[in-house]
C-alpha atoms as a PDB file:
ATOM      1  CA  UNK A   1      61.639 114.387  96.496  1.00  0.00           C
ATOM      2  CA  UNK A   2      63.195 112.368  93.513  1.00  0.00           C
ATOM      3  CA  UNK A   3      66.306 111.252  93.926  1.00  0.00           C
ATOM      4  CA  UNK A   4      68.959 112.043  91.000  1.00  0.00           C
ATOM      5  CA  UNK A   5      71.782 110.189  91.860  1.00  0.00           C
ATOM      6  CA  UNK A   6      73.116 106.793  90.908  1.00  0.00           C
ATOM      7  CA  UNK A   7      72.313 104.136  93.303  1.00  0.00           C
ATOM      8  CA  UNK A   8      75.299 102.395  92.699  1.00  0.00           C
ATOM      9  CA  UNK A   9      77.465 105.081  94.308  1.00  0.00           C
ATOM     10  CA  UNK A  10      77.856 102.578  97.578  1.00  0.00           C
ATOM     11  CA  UNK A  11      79.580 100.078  94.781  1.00  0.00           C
ATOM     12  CA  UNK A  12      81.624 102.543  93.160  1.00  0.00           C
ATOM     13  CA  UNK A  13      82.793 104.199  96.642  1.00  0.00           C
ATOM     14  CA  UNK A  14      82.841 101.514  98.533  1.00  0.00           C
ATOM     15  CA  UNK A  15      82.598  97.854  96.929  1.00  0.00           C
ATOM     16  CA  UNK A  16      84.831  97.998  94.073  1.00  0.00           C
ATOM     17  CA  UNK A  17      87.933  99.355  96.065  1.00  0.00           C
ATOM     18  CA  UNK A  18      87.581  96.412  97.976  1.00  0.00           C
ATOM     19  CA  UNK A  19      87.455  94.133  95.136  1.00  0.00           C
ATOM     20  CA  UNK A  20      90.843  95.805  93.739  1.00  0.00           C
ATOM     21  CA  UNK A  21      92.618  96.185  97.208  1.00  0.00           C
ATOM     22  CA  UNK A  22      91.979  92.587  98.139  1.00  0.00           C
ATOM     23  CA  UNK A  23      92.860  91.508  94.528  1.00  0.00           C
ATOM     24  CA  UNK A  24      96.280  92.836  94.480  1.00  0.00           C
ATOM     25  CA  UNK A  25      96.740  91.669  98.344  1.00  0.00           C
ATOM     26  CA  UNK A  26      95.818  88.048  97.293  1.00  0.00           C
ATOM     27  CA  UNK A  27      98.002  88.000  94.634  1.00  0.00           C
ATOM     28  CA  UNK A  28     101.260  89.571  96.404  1.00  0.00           C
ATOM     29  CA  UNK A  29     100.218  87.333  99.338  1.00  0.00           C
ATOM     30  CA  UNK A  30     100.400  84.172  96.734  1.00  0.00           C
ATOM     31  CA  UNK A  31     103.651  85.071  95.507  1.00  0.00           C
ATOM     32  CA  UNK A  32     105.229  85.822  99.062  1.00  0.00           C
ATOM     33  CA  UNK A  33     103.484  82.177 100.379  1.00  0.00           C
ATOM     34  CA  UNK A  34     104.601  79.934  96.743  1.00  0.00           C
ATOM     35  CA  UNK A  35     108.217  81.261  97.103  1.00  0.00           C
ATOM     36  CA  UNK A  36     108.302  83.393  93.309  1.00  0.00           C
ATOM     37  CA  UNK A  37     109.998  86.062  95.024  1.00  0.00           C
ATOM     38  CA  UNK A  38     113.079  83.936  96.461  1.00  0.00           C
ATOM     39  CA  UNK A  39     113.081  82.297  93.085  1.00  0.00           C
ATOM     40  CA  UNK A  40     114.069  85.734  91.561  1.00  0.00           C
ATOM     41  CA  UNK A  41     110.378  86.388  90.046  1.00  0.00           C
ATOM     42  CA  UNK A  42     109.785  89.531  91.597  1.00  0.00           C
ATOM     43  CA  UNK A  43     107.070  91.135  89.267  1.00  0.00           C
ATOM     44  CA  UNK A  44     104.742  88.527  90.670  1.00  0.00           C
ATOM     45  CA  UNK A  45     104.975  91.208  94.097  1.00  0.00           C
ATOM     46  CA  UNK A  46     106.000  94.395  92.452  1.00  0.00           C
ATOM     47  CA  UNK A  47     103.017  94.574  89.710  1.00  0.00           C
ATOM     48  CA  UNK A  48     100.008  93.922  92.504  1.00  0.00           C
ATOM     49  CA  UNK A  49     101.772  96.689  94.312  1.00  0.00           C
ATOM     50  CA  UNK A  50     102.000  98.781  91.354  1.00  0.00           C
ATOM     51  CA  UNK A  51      98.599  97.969  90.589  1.00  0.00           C
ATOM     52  CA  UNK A  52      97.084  98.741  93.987  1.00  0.00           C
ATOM     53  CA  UNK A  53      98.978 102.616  94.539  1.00  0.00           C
ATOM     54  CA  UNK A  54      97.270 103.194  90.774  1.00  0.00           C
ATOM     55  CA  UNK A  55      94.241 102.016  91.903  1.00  0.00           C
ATOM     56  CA  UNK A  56      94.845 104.109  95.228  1.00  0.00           C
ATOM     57  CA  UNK A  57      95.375 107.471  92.841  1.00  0.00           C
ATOM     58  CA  UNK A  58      92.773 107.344  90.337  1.00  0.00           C
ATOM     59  CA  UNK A  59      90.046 106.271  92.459  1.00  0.00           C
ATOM     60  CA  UNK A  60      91.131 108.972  95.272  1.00  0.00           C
ATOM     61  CA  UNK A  61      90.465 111.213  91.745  1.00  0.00           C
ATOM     62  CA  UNK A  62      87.674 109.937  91.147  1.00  0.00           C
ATOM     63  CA  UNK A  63      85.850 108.019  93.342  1.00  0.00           C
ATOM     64  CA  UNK A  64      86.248 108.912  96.798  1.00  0.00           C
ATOM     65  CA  UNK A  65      85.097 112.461  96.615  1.00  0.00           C
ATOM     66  CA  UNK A  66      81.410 111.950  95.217  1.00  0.00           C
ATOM     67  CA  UNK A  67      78.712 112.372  97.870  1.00  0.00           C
ATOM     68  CA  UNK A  68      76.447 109.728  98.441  1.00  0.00           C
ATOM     69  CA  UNK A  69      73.239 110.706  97.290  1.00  0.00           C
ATOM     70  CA  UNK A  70      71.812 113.602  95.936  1.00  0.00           C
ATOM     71  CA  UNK A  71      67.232 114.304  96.131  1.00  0.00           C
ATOM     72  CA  UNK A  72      65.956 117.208  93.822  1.00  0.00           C
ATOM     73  CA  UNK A  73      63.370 119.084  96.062  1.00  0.00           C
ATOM     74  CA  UNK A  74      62.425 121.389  93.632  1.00  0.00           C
ATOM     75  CA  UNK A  75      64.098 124.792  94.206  1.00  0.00           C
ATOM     76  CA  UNK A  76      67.014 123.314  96.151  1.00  0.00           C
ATOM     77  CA  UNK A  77      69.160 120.113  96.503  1.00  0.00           C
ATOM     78  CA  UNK A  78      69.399 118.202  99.365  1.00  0.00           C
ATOM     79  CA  UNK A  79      72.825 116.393  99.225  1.00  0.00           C
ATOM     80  CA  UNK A  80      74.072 113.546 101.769  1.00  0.00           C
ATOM     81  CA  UNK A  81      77.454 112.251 102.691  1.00  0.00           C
ATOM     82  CA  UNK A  82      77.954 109.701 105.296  1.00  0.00           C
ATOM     83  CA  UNK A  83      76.030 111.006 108.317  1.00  0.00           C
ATOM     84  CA  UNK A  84      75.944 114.372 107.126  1.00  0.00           C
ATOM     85  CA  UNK A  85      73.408 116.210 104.657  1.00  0.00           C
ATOM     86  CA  UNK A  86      73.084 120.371 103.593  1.00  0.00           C
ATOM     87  CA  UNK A  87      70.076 121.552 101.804  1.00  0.00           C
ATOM     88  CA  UNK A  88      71.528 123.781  98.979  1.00  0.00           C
ATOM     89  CA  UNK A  89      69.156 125.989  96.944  1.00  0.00           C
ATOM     90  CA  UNK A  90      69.202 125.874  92.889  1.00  0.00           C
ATOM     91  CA  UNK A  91      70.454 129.705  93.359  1.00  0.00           C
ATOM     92  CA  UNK A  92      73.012 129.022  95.404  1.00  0.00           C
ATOM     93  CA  UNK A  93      74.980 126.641  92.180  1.00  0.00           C
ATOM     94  CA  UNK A  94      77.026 128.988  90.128  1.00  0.00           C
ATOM     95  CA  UNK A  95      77.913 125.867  86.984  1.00  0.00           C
ATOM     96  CA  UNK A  96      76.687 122.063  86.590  1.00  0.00           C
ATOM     97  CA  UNK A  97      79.159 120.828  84.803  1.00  0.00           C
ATOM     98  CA  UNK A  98      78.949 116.574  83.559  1.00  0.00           C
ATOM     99  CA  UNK A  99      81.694 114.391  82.331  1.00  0.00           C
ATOM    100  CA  UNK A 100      79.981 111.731  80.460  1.00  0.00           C
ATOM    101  CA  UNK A 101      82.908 110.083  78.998  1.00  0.00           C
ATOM    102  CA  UNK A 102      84.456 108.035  81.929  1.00  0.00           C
ATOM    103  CA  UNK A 103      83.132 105.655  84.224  1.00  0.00           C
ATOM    104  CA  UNK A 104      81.214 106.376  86.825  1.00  0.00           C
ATOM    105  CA  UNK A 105      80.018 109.423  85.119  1.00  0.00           C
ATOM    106  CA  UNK A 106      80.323 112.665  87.492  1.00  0.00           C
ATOM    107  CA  UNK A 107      78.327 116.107  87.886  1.00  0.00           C
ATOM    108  CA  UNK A 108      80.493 118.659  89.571  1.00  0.00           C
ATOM    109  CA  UNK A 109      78.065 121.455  91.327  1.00  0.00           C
ATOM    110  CA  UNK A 110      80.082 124.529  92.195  1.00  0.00           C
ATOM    111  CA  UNK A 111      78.557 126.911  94.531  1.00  0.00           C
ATOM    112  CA  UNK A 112      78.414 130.395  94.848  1.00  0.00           C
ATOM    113  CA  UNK A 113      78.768 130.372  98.848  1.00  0.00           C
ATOM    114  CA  UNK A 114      80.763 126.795  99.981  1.00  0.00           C
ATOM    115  CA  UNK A 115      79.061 124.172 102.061  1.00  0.00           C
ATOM    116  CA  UNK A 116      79.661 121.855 104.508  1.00  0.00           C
ATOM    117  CA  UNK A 117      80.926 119.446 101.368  1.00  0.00           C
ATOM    118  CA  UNK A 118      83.155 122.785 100.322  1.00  0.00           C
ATOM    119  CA  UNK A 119      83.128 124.628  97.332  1.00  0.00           C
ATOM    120  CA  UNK A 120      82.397 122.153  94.537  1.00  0.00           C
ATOM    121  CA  UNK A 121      79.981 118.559  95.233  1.00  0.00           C
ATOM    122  CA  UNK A 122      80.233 115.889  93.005  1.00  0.00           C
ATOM    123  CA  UNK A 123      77.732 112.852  92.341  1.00  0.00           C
ATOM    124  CA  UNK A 124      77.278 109.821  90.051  1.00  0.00           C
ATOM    125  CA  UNK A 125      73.955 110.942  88.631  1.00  0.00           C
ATOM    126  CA  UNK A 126      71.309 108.661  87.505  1.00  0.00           C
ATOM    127  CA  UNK A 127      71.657 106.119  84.747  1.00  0.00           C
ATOM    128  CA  UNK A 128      69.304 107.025  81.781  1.00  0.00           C
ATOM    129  CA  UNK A 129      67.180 104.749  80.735  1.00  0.00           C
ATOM    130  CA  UNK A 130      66.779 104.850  77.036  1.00  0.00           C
ATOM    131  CA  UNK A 131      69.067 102.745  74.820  1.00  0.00           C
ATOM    132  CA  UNK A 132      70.574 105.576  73.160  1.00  0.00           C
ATOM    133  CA  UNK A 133      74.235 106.334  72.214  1.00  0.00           C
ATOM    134  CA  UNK A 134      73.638 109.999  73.135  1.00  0.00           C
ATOM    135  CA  UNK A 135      76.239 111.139  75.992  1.00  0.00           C
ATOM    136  CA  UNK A 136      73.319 113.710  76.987  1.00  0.00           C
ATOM    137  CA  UNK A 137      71.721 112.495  80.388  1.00  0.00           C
ATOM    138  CA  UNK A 138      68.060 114.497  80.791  1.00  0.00           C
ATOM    139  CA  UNK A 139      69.072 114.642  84.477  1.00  0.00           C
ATOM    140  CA  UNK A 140      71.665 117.045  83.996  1.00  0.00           C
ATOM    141  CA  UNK A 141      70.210 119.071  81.528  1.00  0.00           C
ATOM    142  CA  UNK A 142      67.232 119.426  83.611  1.00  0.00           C
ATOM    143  CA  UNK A 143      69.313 120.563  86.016  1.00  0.00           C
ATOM    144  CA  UNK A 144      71.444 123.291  83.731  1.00  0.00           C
ATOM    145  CA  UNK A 145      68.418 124.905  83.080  1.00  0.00           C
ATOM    146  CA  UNK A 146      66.571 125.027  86.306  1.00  0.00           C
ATOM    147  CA  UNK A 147      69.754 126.305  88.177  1.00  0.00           C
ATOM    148  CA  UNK A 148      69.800 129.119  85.323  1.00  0.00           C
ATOM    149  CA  UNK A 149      66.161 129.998  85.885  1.00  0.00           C
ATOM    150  CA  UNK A 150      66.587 130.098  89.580  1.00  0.00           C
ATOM    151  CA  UNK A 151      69.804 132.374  89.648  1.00  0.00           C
ATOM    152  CA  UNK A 152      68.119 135.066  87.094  1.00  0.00           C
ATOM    153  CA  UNK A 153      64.723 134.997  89.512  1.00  0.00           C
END
């Protein structure tokens, strides 16, 4: 089983919102414990807040709904969230559909008959490796065409 999704899906889910969360907290912590708010400087605690519910929205967009890791068995997927991982055959994906143009990169799956994950999963997939300025990953086009062949068998 080869395994099609980005490995740095524990980073993006996990690691980075740390990083951002604990930035902003440090900062409105250093303003709060050097005084800038009783001195009438109050964007030293308003922007770190501001900063951390924007955070909190785009990753909650983003982010926090891909699954962990996705293998390629073949004729089905087998996808894994947390503790939890569903087995869903090629035929049972009605569109792969990629969004190259933001970072992480995302493949939405959206499924005939929902899953345990629901109606639609959505993964980081695989970094190509080639040097290229091409937005195509082979991944997903692989995919795109063996989900087609499987739902006309």
């Amino acid at each position: 089983m080869k395994k099609i999704s980005s490995g740095a899906t524990v980073f993006y889910k996990r690691l980075f919102p740390l990083l951002w969360f604990g930035f902003a907290g440090f900062v409105s912590v250093m303003a709060l414990r050097d005084g800038l708010v009783q001195k009438g400087q109050w964007m030293f605690l308003v922007m770190p807040i501001l900063v951390g519910l924007i955070g909190f929205v785009i990753m909650r967009q983003v982010l926090w709904d891909l699954v962990d890791e996705v293998h390629d068995g073949g004729d089905y997927l087998l996808i894994r969230k947390g503790d939890e991982q569903e087995r869903v055959p090629l035929k049972n994906i009605m569109n792969v559909s990629a969004t190259t143009h933001i970072n992480p990169p995302r493949v939405t799956l959206r499924l005939v008959t929902p899953g345990k994950f629901g109606t639609e999963v959505t993964f980081t997939p695989a970094r190509k490796t080639s040097f290229s300025f091409s937005t195509k990953n082979p991944i997903v086009d692989d995919l795109i065409v063996r989900v087609d062949r499987a739902r006309r068998a």
